[in-house]
N, C-alpha and C. Protein backbone atom coordinates (compact mmCIF):
# COMPACT_ATOMS: atom_id res chain seq x y z
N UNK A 1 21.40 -0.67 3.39
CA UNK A 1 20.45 -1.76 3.24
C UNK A 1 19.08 -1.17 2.84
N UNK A 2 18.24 -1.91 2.06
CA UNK A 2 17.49 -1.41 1.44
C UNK A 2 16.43 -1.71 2.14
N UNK A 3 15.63 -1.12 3.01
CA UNK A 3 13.88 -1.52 3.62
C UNK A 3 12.47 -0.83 3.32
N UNK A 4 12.01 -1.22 3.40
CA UNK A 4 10.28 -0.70 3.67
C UNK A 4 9.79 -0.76 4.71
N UNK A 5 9.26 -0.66 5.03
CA UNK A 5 8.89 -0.55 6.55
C UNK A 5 7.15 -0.27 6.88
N UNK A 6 5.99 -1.09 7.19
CA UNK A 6 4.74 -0.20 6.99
C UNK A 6 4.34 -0.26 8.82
N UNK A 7 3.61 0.61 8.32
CA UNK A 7 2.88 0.94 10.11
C UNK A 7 1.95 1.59 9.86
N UNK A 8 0.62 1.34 10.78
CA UNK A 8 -0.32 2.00 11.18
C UNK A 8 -1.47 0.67 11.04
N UNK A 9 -1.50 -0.21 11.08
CA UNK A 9 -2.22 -1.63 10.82
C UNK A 9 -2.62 -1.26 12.12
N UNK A 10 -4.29 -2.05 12.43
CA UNK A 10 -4.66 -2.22 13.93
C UNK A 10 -5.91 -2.95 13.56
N UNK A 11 -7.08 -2.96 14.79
CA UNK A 11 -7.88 -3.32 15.21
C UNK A 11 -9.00 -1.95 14.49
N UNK A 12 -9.86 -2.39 14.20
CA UNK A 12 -11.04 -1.37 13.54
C UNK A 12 -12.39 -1.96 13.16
N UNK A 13 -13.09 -1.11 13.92
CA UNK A 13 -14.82 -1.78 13.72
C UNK A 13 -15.07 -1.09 12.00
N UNK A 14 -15.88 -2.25 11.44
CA UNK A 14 -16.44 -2.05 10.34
C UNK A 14 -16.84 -0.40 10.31
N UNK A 15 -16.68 0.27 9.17
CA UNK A 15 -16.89 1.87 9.10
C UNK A 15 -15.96 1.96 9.27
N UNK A 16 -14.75 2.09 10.16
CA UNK A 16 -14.18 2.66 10.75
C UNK A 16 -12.62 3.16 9.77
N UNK A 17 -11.90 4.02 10.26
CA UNK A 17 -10.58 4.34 9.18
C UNK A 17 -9.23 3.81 9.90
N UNK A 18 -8.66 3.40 8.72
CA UNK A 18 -6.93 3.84 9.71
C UNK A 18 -6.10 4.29 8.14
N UNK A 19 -5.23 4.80 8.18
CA UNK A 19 -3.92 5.30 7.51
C UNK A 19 -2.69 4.47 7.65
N UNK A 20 -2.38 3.51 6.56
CA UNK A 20 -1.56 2.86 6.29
C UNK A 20 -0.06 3.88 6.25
N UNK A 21 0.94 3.40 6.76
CA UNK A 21 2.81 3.97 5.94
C UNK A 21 3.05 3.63 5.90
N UNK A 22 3.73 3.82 4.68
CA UNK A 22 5.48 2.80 3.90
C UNK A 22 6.17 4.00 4.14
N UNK A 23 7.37 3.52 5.05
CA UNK A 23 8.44 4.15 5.13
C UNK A 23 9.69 3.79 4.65
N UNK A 24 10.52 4.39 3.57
CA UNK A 24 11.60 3.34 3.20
C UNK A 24 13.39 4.04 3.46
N UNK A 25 14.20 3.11 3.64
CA UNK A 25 15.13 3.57 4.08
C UNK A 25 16.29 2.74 3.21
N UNK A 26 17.28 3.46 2.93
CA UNK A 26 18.46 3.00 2.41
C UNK A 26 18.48 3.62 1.04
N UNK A 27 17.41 4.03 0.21
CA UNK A 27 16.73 4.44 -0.72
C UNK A 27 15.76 5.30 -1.04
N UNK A 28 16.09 6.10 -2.08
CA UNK A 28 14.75 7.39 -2.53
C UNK A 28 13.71 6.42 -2.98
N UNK A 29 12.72 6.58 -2.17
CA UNK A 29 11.33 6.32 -2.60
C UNK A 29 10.50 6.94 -3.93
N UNK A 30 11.53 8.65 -4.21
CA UNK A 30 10.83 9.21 -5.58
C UNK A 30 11.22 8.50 -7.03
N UNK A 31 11.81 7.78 -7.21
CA UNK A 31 12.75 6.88 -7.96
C UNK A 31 11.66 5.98 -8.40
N UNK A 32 10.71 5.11 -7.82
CA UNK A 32 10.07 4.24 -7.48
C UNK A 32 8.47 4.19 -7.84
N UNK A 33 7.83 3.35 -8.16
CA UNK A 33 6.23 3.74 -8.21
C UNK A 33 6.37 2.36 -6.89
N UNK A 34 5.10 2.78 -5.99
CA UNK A 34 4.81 1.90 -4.53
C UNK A 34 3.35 1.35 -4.85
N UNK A 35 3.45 0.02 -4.50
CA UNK A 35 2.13 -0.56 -4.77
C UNK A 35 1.87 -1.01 -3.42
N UNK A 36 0.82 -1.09 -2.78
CA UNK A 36 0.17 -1.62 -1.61
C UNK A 36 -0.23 -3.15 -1.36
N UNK A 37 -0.47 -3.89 -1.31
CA UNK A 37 -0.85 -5.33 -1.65
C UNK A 37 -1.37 -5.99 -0.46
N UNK A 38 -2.48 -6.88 -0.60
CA UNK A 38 -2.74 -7.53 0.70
C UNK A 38 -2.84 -9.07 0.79
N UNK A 39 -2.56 -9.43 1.41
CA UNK A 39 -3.16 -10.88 1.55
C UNK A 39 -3.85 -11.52 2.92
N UNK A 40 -5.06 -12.27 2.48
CA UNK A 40 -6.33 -12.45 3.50
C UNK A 40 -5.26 -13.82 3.46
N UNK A 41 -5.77 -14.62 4.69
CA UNK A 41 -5.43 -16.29 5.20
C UNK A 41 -6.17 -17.27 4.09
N UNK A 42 -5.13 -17.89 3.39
CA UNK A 42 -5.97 -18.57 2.83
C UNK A 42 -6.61 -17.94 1.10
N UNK A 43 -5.78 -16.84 0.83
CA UNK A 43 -6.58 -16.04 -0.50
C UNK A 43 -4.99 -15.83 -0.93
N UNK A 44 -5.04 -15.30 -2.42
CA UNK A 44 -3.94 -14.91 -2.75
C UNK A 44 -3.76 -13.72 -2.53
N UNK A 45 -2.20 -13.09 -2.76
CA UNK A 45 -2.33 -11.62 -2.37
C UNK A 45 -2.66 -11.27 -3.79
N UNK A 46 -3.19 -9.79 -3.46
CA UNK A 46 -3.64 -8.87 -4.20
C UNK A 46 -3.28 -7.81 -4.18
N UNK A 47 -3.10 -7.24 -5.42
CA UNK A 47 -2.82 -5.61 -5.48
C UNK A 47 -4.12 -4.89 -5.81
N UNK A 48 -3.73 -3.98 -4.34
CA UNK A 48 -5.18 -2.74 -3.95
C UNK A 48 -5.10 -1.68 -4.04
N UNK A 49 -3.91 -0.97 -4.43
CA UNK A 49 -3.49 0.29 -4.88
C UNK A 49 -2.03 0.57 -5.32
N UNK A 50 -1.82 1.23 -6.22
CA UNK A 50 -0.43 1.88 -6.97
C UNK A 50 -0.49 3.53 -7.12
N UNK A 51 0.81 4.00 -7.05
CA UNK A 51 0.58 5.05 -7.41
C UNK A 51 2.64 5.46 -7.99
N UNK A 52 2.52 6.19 -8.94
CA UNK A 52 3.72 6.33 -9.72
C UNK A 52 5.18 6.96 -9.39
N UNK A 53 5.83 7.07 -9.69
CA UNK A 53 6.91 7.37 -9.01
C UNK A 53 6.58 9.48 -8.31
N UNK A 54 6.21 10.22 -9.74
CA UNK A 54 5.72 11.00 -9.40
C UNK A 54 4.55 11.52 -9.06
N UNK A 55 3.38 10.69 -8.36
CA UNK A 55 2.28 10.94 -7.99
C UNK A 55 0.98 10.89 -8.60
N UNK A 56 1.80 10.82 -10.54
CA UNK A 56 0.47 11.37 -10.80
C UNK A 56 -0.51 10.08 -11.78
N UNK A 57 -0.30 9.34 -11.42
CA UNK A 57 -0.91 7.94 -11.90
C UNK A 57 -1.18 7.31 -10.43
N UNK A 58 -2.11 7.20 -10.32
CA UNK A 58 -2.45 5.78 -9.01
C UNK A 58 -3.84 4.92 -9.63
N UNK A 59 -3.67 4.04 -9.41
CA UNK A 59 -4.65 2.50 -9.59
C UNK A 59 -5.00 2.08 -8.21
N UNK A 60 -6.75 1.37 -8.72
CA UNK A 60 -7.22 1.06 -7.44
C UNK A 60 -7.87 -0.31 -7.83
N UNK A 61 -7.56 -1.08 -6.53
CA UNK A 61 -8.18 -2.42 -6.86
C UNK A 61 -9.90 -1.79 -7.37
N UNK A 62 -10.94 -2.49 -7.67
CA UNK A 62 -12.20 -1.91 -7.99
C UNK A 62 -12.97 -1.62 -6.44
N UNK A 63 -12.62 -3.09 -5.67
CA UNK A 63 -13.17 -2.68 -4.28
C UNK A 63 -12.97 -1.75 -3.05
N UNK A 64 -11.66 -1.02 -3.83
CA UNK A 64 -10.39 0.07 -3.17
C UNK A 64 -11.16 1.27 -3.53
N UNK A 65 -11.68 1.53 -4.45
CA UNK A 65 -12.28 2.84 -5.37
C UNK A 65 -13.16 3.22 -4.42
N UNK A 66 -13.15 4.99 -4.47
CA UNK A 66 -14.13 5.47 -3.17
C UNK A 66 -14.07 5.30 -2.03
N UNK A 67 -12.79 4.24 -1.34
CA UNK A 67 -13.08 4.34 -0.41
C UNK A 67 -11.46 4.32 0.44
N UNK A 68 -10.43 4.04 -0.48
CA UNK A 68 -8.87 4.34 -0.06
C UNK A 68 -8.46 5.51 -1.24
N UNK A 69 -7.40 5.88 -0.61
CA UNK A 69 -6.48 6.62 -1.24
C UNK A 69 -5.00 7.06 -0.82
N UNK A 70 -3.89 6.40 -2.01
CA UNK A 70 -3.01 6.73 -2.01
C UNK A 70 -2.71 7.46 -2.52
N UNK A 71 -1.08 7.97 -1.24
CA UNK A 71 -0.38 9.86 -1.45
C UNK A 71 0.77 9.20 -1.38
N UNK A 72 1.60 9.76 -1.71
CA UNK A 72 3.17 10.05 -1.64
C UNK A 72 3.62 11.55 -0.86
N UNK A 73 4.49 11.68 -0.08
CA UNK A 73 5.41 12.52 0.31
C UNK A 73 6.80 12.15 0.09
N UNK A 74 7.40 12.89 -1.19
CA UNK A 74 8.64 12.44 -1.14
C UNK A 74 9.19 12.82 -0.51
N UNK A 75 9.41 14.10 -0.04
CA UNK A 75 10.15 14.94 0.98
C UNK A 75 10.48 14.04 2.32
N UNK A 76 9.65 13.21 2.70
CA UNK A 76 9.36 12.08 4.03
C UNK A 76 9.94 11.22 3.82
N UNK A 77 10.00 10.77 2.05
CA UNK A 77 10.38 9.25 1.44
C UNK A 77 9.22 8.40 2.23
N UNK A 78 8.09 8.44 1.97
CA UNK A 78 6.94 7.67 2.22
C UNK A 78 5.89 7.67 1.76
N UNK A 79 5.05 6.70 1.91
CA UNK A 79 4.03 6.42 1.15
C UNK A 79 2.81 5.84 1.75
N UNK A 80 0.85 6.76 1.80
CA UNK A 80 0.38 6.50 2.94
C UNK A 80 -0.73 5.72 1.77
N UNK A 81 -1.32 4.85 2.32
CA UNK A 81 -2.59 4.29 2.08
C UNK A 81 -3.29 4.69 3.44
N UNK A 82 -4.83 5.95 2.87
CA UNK A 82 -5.76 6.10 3.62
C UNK A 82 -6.76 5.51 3.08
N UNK A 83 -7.70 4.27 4.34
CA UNK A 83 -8.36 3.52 4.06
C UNK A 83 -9.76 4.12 4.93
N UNK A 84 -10.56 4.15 4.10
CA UNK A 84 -12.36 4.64 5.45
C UNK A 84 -13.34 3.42 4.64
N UNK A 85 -14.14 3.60 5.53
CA UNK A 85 -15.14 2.89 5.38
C UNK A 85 -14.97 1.34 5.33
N UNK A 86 -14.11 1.33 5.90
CA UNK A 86 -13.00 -0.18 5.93
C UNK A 86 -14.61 -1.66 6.50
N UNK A 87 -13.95 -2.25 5.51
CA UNK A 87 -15.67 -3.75 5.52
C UNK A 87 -14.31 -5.42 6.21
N UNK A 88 -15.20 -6.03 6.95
CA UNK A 88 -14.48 -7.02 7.34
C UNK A 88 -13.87 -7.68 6.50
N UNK A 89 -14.35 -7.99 5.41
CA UNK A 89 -13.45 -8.45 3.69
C UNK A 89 -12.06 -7.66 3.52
N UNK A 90 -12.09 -6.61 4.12
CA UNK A 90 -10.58 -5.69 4.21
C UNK A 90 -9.40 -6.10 4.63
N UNK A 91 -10.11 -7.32 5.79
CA UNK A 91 -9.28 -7.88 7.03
C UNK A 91 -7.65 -8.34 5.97
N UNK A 92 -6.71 -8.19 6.45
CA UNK A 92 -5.74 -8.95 5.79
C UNK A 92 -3.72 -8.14 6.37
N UNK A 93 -3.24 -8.86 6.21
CA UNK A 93 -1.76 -8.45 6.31
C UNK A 93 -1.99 -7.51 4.56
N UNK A 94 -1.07 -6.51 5.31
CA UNK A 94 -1.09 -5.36 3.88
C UNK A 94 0.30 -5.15 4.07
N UNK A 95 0.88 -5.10 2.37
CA UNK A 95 2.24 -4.97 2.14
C UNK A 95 2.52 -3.95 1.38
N UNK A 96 3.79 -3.02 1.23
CA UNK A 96 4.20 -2.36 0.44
C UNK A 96 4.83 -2.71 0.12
N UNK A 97 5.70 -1.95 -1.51
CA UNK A 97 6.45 -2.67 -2.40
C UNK A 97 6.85 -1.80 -3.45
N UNK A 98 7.97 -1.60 -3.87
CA UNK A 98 8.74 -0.55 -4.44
C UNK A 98 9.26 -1.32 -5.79
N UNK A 99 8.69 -0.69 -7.01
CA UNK A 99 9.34 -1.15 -8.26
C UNK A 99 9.12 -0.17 -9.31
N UNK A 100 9.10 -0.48 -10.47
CA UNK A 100 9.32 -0.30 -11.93
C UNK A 100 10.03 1.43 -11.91
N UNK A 101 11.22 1.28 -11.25
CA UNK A 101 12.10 2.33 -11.63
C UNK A 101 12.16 2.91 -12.69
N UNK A 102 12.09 4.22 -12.52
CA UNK A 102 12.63 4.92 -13.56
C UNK A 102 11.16 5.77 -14.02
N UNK A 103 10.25 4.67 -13.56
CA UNK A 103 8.43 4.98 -14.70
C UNK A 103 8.06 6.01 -13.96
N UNK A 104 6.99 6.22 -14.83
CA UNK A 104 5.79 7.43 -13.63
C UNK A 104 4.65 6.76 -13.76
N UNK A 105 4.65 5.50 -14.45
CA UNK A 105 3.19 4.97 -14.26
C UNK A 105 3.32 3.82 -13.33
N UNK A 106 2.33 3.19 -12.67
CA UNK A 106 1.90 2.14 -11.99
C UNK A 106 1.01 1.08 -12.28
N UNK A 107 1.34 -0.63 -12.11
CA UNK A 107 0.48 -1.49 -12.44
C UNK A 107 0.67 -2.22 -11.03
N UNK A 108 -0.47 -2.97 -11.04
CA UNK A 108 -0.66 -3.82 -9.50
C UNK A 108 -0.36 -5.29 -9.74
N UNK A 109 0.40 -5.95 -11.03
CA UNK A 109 0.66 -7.02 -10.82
C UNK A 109 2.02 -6.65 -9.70
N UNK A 110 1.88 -7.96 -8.60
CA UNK A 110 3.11 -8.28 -7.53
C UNK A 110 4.77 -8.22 -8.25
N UNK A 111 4.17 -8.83 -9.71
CA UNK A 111 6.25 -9.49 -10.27
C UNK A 111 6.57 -7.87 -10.60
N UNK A 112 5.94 -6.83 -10.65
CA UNK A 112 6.78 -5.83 -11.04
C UNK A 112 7.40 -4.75 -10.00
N UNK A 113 6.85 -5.45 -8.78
CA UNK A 113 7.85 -4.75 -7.39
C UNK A 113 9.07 -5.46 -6.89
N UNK A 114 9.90 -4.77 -6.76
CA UNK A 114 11.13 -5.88 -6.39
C UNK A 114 11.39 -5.40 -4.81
N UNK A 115 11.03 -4.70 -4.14
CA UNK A 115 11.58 -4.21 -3.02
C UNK A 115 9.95 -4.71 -2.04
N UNK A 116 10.33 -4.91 -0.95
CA UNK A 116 8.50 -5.62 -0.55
C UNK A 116 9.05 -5.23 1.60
N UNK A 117 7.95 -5.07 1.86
CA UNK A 117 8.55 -4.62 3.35
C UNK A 117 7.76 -5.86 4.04
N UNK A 118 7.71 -5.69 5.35
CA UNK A 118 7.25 -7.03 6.20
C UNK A 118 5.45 -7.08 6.27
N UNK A 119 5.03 -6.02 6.46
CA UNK A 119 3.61 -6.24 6.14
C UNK A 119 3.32 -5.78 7.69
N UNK A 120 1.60 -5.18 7.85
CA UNK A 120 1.17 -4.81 8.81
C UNK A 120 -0.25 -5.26 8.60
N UNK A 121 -0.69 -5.95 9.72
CA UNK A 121 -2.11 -6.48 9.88
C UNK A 121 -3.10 -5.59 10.20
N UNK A 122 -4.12 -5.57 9.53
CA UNK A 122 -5.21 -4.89 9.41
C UNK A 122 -6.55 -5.74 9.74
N UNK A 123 -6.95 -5.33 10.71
CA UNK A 123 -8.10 -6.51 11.28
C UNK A 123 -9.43 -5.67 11.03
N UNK A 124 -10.47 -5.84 10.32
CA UNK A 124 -11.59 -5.09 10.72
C UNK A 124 -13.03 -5.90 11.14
N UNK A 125 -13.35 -5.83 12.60
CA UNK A 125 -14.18 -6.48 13.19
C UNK A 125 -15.00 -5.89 14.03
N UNK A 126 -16.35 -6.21 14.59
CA UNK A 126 -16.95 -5.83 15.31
C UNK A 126 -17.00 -6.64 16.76
């Protein structure tokens, strides 16, 4: 069976960091470019970072730039979004999502991931 799996979502005062994972199982993750995606209550989701099957292409939403960054470990079969300087606008369920096989490049429209995991909430508040 094919999953994603993310963890590391929590509670975080404005400034503050956490480190997103996609962990996926049933399936090589190196196969795959992983896009990150979020959605606030009430907003559409959005794609906030990509990065390519082999590492070496990643895209950042504009408000993502400078201040996240996605890695890959294939060896792990996972995939981390490190987020700092995290602003209450951040707040949102964040998803991973596994698509355009075969590529080494990455785009952040949603229709080109076909694999999508349950999502982990990311709260940032004071």
């Amino acid at each position: 069976q094919l999953q994603l799996v993310e963890s590391g979502g929590g509670l975080v005062q404005p400034g503050g960091s956490l480190r997103l994972s996609c962990a996926a199982s049933g399936f090589t993750l190196n196969d795959y470019a992983i896009g990150w995606f979020r959605q606030a209550p009430g907003k559409e989701r959005e794609g906030v970072s990509c990065i390519g099957s082999n590492g070496d292409m990643t895209t950042y939403l504009n408000s993502a730039k400078g201040r996240f960054t996605i890695s890959r470990d294939n060896a792990k079969n996972t995939v981390y979004l490190q987020m700092n300087s995290l602003k209450p606008e951040d707040t949102a369920v964040y998803y991973c999502a596994a698509g355009l096989a075969g590529l080494r490049l990455c785009v952040l429209p949603a229709d080109r991931y076909d694999y999508w995991g349950q999502g982990t909430q990311v709260t940032v508040s004071s």
